[in-house]
N, C-alpha and C. Protein backbone atom coordinates (compact mmCIF):
# COMPACT_ATOMS: atom_id res chain seq x y z
N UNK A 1 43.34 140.27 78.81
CA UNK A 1 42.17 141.08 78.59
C UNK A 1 42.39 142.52 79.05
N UNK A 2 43.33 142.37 80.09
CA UNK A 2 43.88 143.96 80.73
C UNK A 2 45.02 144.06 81.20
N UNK A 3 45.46 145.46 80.86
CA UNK A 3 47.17 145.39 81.93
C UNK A 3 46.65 147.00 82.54
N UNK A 4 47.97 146.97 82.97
CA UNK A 4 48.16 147.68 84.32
C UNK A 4 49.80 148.24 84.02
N UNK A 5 49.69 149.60 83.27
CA UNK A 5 51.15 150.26 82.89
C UNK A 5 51.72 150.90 83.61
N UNK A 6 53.49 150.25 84.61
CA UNK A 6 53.75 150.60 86.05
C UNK A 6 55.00 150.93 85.55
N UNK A 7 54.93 152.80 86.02
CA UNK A 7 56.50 153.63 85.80
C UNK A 7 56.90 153.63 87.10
N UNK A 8 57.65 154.93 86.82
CA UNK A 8 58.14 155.09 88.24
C UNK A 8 57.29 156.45 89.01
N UNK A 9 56.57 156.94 87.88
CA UNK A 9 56.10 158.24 88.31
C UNK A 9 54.46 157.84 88.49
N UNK A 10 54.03 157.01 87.69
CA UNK A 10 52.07 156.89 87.95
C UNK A 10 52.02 155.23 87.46
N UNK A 11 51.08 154.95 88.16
CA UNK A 11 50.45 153.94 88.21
C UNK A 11 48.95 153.81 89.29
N UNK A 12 48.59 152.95 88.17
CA UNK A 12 47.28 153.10 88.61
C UNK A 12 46.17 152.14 89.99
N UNK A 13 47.34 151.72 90.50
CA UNK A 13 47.59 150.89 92.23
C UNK A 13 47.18 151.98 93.22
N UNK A 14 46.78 151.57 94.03
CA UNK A 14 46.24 152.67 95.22
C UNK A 14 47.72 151.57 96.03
N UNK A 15 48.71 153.36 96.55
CA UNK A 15 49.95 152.79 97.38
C UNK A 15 49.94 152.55 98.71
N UNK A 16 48.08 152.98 99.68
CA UNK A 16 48.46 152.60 100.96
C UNK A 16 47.31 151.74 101.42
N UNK A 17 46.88 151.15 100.82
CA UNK A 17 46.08 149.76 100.74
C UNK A 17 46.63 148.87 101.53
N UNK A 18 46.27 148.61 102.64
CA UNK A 18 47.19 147.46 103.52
C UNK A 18 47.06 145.98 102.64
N UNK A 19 46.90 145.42 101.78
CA UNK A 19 46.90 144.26 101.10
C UNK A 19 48.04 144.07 100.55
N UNK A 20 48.94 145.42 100.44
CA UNK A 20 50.27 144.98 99.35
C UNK A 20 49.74 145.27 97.28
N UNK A 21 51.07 145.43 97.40
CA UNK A 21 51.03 145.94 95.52
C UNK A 21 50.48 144.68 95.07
N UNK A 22 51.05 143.61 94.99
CA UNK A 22 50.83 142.22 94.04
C UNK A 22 49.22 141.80 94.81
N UNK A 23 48.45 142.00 95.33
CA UNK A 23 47.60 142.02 95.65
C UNK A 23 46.65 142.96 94.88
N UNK A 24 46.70 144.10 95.00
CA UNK A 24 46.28 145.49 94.25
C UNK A 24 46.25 145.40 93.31
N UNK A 25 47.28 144.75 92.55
CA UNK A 25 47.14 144.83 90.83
C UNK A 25 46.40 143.69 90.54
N UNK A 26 45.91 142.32 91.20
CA UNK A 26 45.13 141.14 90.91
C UNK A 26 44.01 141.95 91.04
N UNK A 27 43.67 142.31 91.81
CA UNK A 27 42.10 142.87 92.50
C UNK A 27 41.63 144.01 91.52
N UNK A 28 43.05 144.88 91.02
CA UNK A 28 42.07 146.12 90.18
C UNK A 28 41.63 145.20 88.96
N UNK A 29 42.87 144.40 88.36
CA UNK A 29 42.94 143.55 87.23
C UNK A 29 41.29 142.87 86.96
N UNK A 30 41.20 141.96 88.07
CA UNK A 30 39.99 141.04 88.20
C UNK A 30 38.68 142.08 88.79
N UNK A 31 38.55 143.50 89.07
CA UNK A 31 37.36 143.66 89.35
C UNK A 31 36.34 143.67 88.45
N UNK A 32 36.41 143.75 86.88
CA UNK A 32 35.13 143.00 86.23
C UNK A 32 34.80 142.05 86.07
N UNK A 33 35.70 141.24 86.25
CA UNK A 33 35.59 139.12 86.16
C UNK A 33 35.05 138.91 87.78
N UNK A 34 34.96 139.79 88.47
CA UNK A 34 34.25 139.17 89.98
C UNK A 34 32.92 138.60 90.09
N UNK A 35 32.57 137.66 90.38
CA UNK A 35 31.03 137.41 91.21
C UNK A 35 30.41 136.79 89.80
N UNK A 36 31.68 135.93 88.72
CA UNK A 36 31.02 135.48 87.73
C UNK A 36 31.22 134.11 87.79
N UNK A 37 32.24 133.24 88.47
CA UNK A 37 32.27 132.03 88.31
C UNK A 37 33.88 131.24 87.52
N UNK A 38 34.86 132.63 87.45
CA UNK A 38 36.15 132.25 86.58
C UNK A 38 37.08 131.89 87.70
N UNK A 39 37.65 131.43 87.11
CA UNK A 39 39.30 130.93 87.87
C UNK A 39 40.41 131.77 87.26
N UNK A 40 41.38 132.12 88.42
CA UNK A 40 42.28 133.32 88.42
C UNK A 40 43.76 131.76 88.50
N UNK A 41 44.42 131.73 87.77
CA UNK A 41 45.98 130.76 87.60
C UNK A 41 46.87 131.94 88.07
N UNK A 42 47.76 131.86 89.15
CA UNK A 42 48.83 132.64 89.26
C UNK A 42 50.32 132.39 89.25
N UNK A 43 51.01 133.06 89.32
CA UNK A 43 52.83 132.61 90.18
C UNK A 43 52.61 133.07 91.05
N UNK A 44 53.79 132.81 91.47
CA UNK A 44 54.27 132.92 92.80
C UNK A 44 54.13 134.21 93.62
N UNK A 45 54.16 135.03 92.67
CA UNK A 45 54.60 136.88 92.94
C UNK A 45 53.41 137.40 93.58
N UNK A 46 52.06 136.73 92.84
CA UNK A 46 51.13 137.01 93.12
C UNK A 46 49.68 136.32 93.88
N UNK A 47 50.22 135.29 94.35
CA UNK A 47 49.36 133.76 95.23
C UNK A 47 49.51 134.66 96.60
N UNK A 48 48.98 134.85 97.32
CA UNK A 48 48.69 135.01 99.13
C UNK A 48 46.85 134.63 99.60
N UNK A 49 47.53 134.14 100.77
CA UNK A 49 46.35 133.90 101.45
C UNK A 49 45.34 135.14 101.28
N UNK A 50 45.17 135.96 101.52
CA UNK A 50 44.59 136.97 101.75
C UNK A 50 43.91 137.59 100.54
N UNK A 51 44.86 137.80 99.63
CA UNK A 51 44.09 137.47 97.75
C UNK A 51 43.18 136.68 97.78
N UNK A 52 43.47 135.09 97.98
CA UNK A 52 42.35 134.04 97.94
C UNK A 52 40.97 134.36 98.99
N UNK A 53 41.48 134.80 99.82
CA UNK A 53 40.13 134.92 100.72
C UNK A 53 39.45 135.78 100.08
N UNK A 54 39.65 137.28 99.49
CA UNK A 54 38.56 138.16 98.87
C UNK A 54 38.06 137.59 97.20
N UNK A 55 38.99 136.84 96.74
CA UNK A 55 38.37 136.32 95.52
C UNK A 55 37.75 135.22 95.83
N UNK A 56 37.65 134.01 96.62
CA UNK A 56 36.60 133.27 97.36
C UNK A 56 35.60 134.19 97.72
N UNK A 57 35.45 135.74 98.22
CA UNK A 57 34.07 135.85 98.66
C UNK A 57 33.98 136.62 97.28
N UNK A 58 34.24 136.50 96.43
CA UNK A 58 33.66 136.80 95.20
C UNK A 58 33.21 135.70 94.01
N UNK A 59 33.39 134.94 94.60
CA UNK A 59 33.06 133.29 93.80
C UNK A 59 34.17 133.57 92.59
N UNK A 60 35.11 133.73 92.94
CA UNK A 60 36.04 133.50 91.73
C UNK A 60 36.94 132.39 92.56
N UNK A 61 37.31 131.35 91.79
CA UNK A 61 38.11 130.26 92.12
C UNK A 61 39.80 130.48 91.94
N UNK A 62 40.63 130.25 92.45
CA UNK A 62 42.25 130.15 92.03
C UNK A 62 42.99 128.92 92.41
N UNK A 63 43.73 128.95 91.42
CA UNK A 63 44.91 127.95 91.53
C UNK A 63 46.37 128.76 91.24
N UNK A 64 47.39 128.84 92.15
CA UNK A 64 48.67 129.46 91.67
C UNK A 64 49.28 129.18 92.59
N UNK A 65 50.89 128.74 92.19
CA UNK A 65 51.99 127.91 92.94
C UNK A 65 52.38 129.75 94.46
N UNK A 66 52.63 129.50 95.27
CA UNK A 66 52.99 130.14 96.07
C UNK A 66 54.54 129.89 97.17
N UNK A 67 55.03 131.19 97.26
CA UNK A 67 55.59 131.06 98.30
C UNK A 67 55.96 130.85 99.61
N UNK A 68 56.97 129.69 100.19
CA UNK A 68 56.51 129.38 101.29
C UNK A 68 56.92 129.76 102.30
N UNK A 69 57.09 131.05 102.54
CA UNK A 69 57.93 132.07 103.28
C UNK A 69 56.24 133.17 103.04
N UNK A 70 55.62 133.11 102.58
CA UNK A 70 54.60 134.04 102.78
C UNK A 70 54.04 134.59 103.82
N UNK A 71 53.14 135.51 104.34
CA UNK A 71 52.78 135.63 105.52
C UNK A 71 51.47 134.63 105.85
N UNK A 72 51.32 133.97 106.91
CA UNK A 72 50.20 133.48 107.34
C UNK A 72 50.29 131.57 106.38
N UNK A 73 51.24 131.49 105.86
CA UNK A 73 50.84 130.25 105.06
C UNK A 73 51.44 129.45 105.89
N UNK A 74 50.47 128.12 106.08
CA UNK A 74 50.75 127.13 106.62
C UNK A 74 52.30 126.38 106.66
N UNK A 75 52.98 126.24 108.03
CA UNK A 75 53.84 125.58 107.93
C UNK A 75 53.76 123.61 107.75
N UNK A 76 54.57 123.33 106.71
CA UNK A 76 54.69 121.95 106.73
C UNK A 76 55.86 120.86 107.05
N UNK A 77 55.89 120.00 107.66
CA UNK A 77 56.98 119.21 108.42
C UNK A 77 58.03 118.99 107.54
N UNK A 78 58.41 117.92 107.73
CA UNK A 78 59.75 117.53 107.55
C UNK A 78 60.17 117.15 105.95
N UNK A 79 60.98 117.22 105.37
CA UNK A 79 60.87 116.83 103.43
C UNK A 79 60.02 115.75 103.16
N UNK A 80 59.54 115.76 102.14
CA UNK A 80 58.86 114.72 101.32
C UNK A 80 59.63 114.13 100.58
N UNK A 81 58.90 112.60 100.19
CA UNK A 81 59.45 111.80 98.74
C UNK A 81 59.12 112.55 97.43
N UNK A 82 59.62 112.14 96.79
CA UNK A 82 59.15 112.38 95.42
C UNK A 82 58.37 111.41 95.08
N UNK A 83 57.13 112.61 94.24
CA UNK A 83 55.86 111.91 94.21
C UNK A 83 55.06 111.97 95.28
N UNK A 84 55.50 112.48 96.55
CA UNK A 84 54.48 112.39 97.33
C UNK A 84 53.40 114.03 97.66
N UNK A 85 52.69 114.47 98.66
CA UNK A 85 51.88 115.62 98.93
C UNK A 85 51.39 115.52 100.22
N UNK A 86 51.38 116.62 100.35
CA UNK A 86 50.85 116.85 101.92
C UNK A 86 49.78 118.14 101.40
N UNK A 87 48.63 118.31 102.41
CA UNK A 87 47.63 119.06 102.17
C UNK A 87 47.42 119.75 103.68
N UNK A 88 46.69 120.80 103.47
CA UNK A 88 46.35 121.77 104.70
C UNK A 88 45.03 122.14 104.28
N UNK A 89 43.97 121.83 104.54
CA UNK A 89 42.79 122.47 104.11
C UNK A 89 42.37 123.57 105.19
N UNK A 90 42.17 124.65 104.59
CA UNK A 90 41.25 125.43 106.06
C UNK A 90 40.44 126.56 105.02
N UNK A 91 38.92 126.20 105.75
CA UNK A 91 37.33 126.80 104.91
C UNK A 91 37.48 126.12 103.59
N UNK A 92 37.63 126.76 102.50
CA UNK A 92 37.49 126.34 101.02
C UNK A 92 39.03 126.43 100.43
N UNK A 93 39.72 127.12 101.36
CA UNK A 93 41.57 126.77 100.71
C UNK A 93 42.54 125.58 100.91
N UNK A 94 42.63 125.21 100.13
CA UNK A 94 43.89 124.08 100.05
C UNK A 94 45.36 123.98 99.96
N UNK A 95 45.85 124.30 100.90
CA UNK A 95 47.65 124.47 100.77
C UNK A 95 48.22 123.31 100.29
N UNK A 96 48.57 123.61 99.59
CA UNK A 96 49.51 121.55 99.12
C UNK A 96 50.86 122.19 98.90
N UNK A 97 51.36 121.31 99.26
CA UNK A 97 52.99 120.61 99.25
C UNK A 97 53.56 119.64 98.33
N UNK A 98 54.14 119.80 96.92
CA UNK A 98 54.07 118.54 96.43
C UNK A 98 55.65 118.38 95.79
N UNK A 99 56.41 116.51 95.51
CA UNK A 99 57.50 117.32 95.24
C UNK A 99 57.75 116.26 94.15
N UNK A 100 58.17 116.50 92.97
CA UNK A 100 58.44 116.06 91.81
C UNK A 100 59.89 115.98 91.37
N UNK A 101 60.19 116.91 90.73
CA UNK A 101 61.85 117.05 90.55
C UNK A 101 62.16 118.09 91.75
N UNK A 102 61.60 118.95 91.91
CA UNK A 102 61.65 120.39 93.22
C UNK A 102 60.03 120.36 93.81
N UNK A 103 60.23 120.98 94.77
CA UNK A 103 59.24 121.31 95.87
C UNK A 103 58.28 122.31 94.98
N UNK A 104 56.87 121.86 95.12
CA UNK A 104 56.32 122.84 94.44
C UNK A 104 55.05 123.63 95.61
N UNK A 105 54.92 124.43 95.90
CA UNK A 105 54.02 124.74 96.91
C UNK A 105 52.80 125.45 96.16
N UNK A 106 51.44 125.13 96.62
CA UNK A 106 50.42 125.88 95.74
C UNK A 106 49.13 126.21 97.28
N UNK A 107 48.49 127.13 96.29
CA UNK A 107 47.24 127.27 96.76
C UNK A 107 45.58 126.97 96.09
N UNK A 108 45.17 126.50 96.68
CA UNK A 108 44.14 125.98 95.70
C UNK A 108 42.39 126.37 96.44
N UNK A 109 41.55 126.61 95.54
CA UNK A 109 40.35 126.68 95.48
C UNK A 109 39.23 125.52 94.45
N UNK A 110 39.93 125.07 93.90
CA UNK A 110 39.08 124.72 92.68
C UNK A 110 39.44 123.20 92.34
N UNK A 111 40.37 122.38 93.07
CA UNK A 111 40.42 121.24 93.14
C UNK A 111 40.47 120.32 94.50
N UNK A 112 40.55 119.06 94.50
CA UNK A 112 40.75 118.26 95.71
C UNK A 112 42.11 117.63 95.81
N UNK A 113 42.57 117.63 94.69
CA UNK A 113 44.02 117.01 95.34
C UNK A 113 44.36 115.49 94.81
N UNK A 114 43.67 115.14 94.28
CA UNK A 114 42.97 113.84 93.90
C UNK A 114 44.60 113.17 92.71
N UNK A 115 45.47 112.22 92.69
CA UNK A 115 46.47 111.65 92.01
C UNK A 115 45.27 111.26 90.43
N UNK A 116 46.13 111.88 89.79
CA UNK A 116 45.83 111.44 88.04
C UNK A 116 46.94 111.06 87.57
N UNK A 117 46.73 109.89 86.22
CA UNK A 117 47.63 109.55 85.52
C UNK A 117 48.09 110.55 84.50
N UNK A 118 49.60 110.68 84.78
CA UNK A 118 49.57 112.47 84.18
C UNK A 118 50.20 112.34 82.45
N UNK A 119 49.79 110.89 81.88
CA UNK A 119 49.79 110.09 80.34
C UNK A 119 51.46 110.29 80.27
N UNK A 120 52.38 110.48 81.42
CA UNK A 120 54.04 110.04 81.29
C UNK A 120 54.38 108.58 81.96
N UNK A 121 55.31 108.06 81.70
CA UNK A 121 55.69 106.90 81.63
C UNK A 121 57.26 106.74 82.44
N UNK A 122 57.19 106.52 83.85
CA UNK A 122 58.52 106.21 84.50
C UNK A 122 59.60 105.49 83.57
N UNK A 123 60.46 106.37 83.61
CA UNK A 123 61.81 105.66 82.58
C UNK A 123 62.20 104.43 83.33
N UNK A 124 62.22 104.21 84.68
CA UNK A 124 63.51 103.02 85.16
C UNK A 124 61.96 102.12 85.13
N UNK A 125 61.23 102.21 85.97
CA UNK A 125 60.19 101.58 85.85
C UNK A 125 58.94 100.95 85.32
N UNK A 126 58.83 101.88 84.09
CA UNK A 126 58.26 101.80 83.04
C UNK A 126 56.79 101.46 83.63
N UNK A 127 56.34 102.09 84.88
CA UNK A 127 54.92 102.30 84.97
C UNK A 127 54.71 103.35 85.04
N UNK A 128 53.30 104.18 84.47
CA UNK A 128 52.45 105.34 84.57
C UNK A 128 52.63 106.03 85.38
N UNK A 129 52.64 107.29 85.39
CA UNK A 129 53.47 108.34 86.39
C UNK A 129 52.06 108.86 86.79
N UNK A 130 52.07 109.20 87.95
CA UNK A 130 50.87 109.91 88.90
C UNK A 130 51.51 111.72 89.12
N UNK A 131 50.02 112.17 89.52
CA UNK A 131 50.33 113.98 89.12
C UNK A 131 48.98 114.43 90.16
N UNK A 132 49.22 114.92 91.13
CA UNK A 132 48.03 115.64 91.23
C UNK A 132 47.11 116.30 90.20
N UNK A 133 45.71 116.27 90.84
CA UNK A 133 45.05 117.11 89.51
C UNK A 133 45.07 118.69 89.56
N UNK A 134 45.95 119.10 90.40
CA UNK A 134 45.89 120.09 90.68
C UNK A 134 47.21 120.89 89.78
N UNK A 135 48.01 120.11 90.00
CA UNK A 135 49.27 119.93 88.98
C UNK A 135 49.02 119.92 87.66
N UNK A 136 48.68 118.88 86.85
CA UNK A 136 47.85 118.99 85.84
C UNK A 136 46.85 119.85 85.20
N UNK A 137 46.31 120.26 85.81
CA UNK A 137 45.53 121.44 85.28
C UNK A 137 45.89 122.75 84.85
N UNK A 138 46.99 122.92 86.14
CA UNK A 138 47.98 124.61 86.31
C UNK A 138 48.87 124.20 84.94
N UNK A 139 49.54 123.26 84.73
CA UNK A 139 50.39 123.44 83.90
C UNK A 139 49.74 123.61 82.56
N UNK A 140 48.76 122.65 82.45
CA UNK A 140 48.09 123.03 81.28
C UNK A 140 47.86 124.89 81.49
N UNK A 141 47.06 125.22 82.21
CA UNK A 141 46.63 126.61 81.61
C UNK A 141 47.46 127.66 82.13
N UNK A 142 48.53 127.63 82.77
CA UNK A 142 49.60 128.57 82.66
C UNK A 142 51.05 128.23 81.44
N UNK A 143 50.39 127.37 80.38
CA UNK A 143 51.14 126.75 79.60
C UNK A 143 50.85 128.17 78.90
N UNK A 144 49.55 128.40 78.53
CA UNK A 144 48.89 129.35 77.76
C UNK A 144 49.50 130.94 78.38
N UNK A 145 49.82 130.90 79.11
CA UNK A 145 50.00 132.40 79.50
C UNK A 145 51.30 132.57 79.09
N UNK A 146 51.97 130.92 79.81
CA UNK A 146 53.74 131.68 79.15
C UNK A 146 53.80 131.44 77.74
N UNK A 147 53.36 131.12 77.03
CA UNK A 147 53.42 131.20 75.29
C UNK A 147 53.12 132.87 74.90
N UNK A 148 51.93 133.18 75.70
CA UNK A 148 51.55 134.40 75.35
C UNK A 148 52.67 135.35 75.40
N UNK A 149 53.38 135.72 76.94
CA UNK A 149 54.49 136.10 77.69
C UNK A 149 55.57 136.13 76.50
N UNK A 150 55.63 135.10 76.09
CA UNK A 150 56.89 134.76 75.14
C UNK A 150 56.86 135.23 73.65
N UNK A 151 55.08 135.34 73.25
CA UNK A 151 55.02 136.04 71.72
C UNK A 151 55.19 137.83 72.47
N UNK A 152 54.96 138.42 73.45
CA UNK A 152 54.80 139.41 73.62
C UNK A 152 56.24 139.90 73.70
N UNK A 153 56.83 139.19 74.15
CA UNK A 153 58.70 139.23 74.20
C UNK A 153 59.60 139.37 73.34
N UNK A 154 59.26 138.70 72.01
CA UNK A 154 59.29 138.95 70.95
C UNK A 154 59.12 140.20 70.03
N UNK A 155 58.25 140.78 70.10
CA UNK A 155 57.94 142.07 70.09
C UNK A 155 59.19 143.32 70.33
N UNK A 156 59.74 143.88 69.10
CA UNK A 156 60.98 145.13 69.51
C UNK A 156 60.16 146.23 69.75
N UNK A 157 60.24 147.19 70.44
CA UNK A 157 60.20 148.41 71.16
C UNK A 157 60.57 149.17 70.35
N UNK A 158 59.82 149.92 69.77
CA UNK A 158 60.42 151.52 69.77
C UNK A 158 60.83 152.43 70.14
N UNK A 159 61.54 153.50 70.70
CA UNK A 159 62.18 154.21 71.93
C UNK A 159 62.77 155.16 70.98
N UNK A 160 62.04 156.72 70.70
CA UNK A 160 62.99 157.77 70.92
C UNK A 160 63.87 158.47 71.95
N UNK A 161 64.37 158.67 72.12
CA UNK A 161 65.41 159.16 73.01
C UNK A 161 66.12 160.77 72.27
N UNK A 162 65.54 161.74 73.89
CA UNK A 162 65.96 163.16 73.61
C UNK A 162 67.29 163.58 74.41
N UNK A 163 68.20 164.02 73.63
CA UNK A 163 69.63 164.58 74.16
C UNK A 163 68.93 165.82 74.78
C-alpha cells in the first residue's frame, strides 16, 4: 500500500530516533493503519520487542519470525526436539521457540500457540503432522508478500547513465 524510497543521499526515516532504522520505517509505514484493528506479518529484519510494544498500544496486532540475538528478547534453554515449542509470555507478547526442520524464533500478538493439524502427512509414520497456529497462519500470509516480492523482481529497470 506504501514504500519508503532509501538512497544514499535522502530518505524519508528520521536518523536519530533512538528506536533504530528497521523500526522507523515499520512505524512511518504503518502510521495510517494505526488504532484500526490490522495485523502487521514481519521478517526477521524488522520483528523487535520494542516495535511490538508501540504497535500493541496502538491495537495493531503482529506476528513476525525474529532474531534471537536481539536486544531484550527472551533467552531460552537448552535445544529442542523437533516438533516441539517453548513459549515466554510477558503482558500481551508471546516469544515462541519452535523447531521443525531449523529453529524458528517468532514474536507474537495475535495467537496462543495452540498445535493444529497442519493437513501434511509424516512420511515414515504416516500420521498427521502438527504446526503451531502461529506457524500456520505466518506462512500462509507471508506466502502473499513473497509472491508479491517475486512479481516485483521480475520487473527490468530502466537506468540512463551520464558519462
Amino acid at each position: 500500500m506504501d514504500m519508503i524510497l532509501h538512497s544514499s543521499t535522502y530518505f524519508d526515516i528520521p536518523s536519530q530516533d533512538p528506536h533504530g532504522f528497521s523500526d522507523n520505517v515499520v512505524k512511518t509505514l504503518m502510521d495510517p493503519m494505526l488504532n484500526k484493528g490490522h495485523i502487521l506479518y514481519t521478517d526477521n529484519y524488522y520483528t523487535s520487542l520494542l516495535l511490538t510494544r508501540i504497535l500493541l498500544d496502538h491495537t495493531t496486532g503482529v506476528c513476525g519470525t525474529v532474531k534471537t540475538h536481539r536486544r531484550k528478547m527472551p533467552v531460552f534453554g537448552i535445544d529442542i526436539a523437533v516438533g516441539k515449542c517453548q513459549l515466554r509470555m510477558c503482558d500481551q507478547m508471546l516469544s515462541v521457540r519452535w523447531r521443525d526442520r531449523h529453529e524458528v524464533n517468532m514474536l507474537i500478538t495475535i495467537h496462543t500457540g495452540a498445535m493444529l493439524e497442519s493437513g501434511k502427512v509424516n512420511f515414515a509414520t504416516k500420521l498427521p503432522m502438527n504446526k503451531p497456529d502461529w506457524v500456520i497462519n505466518h506462512n500462509v500470509n507471508m506466502c502473499l508478500v513473497y509472491k508479491c516480492a517475486m512479481m516485483v523482481g521480475a520487473v527490468k529497470c530502466v537506468q540512463k547513465y551520464v558519462k
